[in-house]
C-alpha atoms as a PDB file:
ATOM      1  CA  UNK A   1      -2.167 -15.608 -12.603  1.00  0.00           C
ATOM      2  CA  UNK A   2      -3.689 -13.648 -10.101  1.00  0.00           C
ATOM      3  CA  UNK A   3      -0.597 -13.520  -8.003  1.00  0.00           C
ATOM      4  CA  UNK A   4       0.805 -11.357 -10.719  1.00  0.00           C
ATOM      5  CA  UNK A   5      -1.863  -9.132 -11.692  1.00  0.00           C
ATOM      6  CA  UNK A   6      -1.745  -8.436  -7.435  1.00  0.00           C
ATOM      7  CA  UNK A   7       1.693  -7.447  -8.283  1.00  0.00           C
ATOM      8  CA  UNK A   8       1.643  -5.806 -10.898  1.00  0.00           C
ATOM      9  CA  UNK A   9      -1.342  -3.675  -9.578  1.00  0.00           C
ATOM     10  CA  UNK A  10       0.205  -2.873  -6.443  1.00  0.00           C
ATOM     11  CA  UNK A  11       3.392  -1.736  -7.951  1.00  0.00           C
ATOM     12  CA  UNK A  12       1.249   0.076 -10.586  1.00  0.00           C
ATOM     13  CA  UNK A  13      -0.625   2.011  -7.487  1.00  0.00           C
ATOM     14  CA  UNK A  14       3.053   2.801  -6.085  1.00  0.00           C
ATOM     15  CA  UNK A  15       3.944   3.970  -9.341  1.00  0.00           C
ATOM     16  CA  UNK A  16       0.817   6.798  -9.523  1.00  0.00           C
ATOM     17  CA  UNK A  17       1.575   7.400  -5.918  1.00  0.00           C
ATOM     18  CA  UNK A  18       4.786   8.731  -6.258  1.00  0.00           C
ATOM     19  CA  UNK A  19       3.967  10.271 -10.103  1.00  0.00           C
ATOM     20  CA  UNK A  20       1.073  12.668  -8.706  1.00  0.00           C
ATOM     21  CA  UNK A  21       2.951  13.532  -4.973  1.00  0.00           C
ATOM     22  CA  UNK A  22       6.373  14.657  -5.756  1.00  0.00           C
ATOM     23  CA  UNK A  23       7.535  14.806  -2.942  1.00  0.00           C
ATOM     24  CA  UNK A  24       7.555  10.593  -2.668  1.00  0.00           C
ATOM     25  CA  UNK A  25      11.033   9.496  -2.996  1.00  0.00           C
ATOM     26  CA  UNK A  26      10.616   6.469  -5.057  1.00  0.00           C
ATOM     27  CA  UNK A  27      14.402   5.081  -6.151  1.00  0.00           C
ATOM     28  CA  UNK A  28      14.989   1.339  -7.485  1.00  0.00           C
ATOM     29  CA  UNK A  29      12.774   1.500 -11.002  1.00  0.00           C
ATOM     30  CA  UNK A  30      10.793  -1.450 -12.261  1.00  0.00           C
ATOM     31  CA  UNK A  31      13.035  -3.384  -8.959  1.00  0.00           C
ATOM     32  CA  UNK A  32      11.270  -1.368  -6.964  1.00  0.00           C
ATOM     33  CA  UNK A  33       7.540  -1.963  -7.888  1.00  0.00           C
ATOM     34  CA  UNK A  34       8.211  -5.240  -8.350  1.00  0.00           C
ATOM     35  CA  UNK A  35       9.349  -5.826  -4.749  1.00  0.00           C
ATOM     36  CA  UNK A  36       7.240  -3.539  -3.099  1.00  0.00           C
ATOM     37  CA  UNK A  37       4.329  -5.073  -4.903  1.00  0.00           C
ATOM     38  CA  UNK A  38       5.286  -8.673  -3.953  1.00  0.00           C
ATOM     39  CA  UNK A  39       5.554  -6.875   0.097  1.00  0.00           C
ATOM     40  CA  UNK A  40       1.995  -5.273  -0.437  1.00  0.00           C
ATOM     41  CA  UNK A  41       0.870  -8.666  -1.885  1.00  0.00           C
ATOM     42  CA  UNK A  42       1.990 -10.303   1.236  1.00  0.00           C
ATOM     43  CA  UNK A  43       1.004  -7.488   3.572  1.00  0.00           C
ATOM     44  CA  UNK A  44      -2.774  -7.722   2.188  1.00  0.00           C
ATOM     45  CA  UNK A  45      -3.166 -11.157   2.177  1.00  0.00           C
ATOM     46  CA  UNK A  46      -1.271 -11.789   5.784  1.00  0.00           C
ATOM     47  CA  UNK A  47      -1.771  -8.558   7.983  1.00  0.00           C
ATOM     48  CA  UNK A  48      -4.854  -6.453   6.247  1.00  0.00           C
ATOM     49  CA  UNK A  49      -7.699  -9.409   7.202  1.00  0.00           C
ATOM     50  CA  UNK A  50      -5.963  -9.709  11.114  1.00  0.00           C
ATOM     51  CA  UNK A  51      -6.409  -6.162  10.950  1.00  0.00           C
ATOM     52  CA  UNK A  52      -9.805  -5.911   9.764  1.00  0.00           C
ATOM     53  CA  UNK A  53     -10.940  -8.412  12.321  1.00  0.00           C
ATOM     54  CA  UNK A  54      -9.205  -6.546  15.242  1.00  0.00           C
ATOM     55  CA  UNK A  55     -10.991  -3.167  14.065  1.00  0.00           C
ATOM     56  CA  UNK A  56     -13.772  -4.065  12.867  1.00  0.00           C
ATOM     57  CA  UNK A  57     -15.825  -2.623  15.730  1.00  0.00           C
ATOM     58  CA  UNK A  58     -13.989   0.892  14.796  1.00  0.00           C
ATOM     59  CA  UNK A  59     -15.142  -0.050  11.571  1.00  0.00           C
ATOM     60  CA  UNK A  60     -18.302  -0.338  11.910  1.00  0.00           C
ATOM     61  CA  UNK A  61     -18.580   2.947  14.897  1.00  0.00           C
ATOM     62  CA  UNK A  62     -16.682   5.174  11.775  1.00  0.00           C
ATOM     63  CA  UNK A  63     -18.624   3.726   9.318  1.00  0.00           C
ATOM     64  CA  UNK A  64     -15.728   2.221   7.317  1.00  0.00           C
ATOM     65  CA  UNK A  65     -13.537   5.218   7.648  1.00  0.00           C
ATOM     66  CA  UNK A  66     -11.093   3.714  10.114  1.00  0.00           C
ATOM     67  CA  UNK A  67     -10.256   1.268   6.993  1.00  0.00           C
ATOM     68  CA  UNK A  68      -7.954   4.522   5.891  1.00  0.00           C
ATOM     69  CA  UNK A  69      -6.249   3.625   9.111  1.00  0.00           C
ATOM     70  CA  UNK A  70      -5.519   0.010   8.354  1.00  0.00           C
ATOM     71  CA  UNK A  71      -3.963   1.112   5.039  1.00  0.00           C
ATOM     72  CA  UNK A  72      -2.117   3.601   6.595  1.00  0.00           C
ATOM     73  CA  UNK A  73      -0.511   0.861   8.867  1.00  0.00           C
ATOM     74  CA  UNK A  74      -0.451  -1.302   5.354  1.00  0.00           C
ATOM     75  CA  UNK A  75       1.850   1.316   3.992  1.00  0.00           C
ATOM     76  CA  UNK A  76       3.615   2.545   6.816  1.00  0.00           C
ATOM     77  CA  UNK A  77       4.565  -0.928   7.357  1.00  0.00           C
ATOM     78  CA  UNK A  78       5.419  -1.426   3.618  1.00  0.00           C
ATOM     79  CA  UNK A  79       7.898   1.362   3.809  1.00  0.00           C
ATOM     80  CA  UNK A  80       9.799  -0.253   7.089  1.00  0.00           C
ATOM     81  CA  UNK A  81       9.609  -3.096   5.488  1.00  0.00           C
ATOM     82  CA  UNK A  82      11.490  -1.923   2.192  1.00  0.00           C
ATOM     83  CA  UNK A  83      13.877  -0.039   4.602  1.00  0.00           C
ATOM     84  CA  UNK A  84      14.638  -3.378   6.124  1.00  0.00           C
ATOM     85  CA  UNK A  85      15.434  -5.475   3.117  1.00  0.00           C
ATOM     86  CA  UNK A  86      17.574  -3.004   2.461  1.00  0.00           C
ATOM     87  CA  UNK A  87      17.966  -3.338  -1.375  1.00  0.00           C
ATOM     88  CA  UNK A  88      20.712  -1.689  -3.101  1.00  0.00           C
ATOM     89  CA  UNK A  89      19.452   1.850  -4.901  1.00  0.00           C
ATOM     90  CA  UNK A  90      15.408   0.476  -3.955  1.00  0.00           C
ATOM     91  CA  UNK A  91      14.016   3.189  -1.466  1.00  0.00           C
ATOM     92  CA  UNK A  92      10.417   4.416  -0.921  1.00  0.00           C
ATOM     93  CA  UNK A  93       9.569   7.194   1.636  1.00  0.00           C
ATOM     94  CA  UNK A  94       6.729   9.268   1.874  1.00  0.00           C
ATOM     95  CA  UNK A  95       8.294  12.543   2.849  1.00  0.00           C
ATOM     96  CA  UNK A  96       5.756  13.769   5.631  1.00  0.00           C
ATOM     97  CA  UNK A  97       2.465  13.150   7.278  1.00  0.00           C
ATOM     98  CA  UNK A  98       0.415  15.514   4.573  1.00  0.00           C
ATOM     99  CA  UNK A  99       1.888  13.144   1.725  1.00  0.00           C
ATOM    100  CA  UNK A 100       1.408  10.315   3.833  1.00  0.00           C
ATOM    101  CA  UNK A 101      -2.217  10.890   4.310  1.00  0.00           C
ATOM    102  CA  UNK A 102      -2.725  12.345   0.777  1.00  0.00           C
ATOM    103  CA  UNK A 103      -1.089   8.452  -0.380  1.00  0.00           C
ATOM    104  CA  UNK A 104      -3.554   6.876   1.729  1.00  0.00           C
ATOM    105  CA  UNK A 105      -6.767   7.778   0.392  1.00  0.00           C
ATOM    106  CA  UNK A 106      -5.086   7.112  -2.884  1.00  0.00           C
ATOM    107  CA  UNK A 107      -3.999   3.876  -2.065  1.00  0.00           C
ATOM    108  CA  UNK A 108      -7.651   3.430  -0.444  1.00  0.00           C
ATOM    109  CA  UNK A 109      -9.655   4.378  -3.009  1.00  0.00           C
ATOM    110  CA  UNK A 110      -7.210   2.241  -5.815  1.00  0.00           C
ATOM    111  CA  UNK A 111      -7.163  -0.959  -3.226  1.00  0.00           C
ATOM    112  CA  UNK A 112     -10.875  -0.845  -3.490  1.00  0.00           C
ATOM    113  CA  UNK A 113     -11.344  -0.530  -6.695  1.00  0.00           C
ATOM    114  CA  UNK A 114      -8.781  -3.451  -7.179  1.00  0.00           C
ATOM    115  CA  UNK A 115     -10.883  -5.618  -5.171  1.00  0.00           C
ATOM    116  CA  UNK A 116     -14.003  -4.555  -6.345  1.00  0.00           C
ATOM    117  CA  UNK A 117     -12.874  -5.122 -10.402  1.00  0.00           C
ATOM    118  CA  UNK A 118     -10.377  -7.813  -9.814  1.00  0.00           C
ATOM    119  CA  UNK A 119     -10.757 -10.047  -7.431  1.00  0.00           C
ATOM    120  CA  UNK A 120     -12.981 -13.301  -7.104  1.00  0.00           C
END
């Protein structure tokens, strides 16, 4: 059960993303939240913790601020990744490094409060 409310959250995060920065190009519908939450699922569990442990020490010089750069490898990654699979009419680009930073904190702050709420 928790798998899905991951999903569903993540894809749910993705959705507000690209509703409050226009300039997001967010194509594929529900097909696209779905699989882009399943990638972010995967991402978080697999890549955030190696992550964490490898910058910790940055994390702990910027008090916690360098965790906006580990998300912002989490979702630059995320968008390669979609770009890869290569799904027909399921695209998600950022459209600049002002929305890509702006998407970032978003995705921070929602992450956290995801794992602060949610998680066990």
């Amino acid at each position: 059960m928790r798998i899905f409310l991951s999903i569903f959250f993540n894809g749910l995060i993705l959705y507000g993303m690209s509703y409050l920065l226009p300039e997001i190009v967010a194509t594929g519908g529900i097909k696209l939240y779905f699989v882009a939450g399943v990638v972010l699922g995967l991402l978080n569990t697999f890549i955030k913790p190696i992550l964490k442990i490898l910058g910790f020490p940055f994390v702990i010089i910027t008090f916690g601020l360098f965790t906006l750069v580990i998300n912002g490898v989490i979702l630059g990654l995320l968008q390669k990744i979609i770009e890869i699979l290569n799904i027909v009419g399921v695209t998600y680009s950022f459209g600049g490094w002002v929305n890509f930073a702006i998407a970032v904190v978003i995705f921070s702050i929602f992450n956290t409060l995801y794992g602060t709420f949610f998680k066990h």
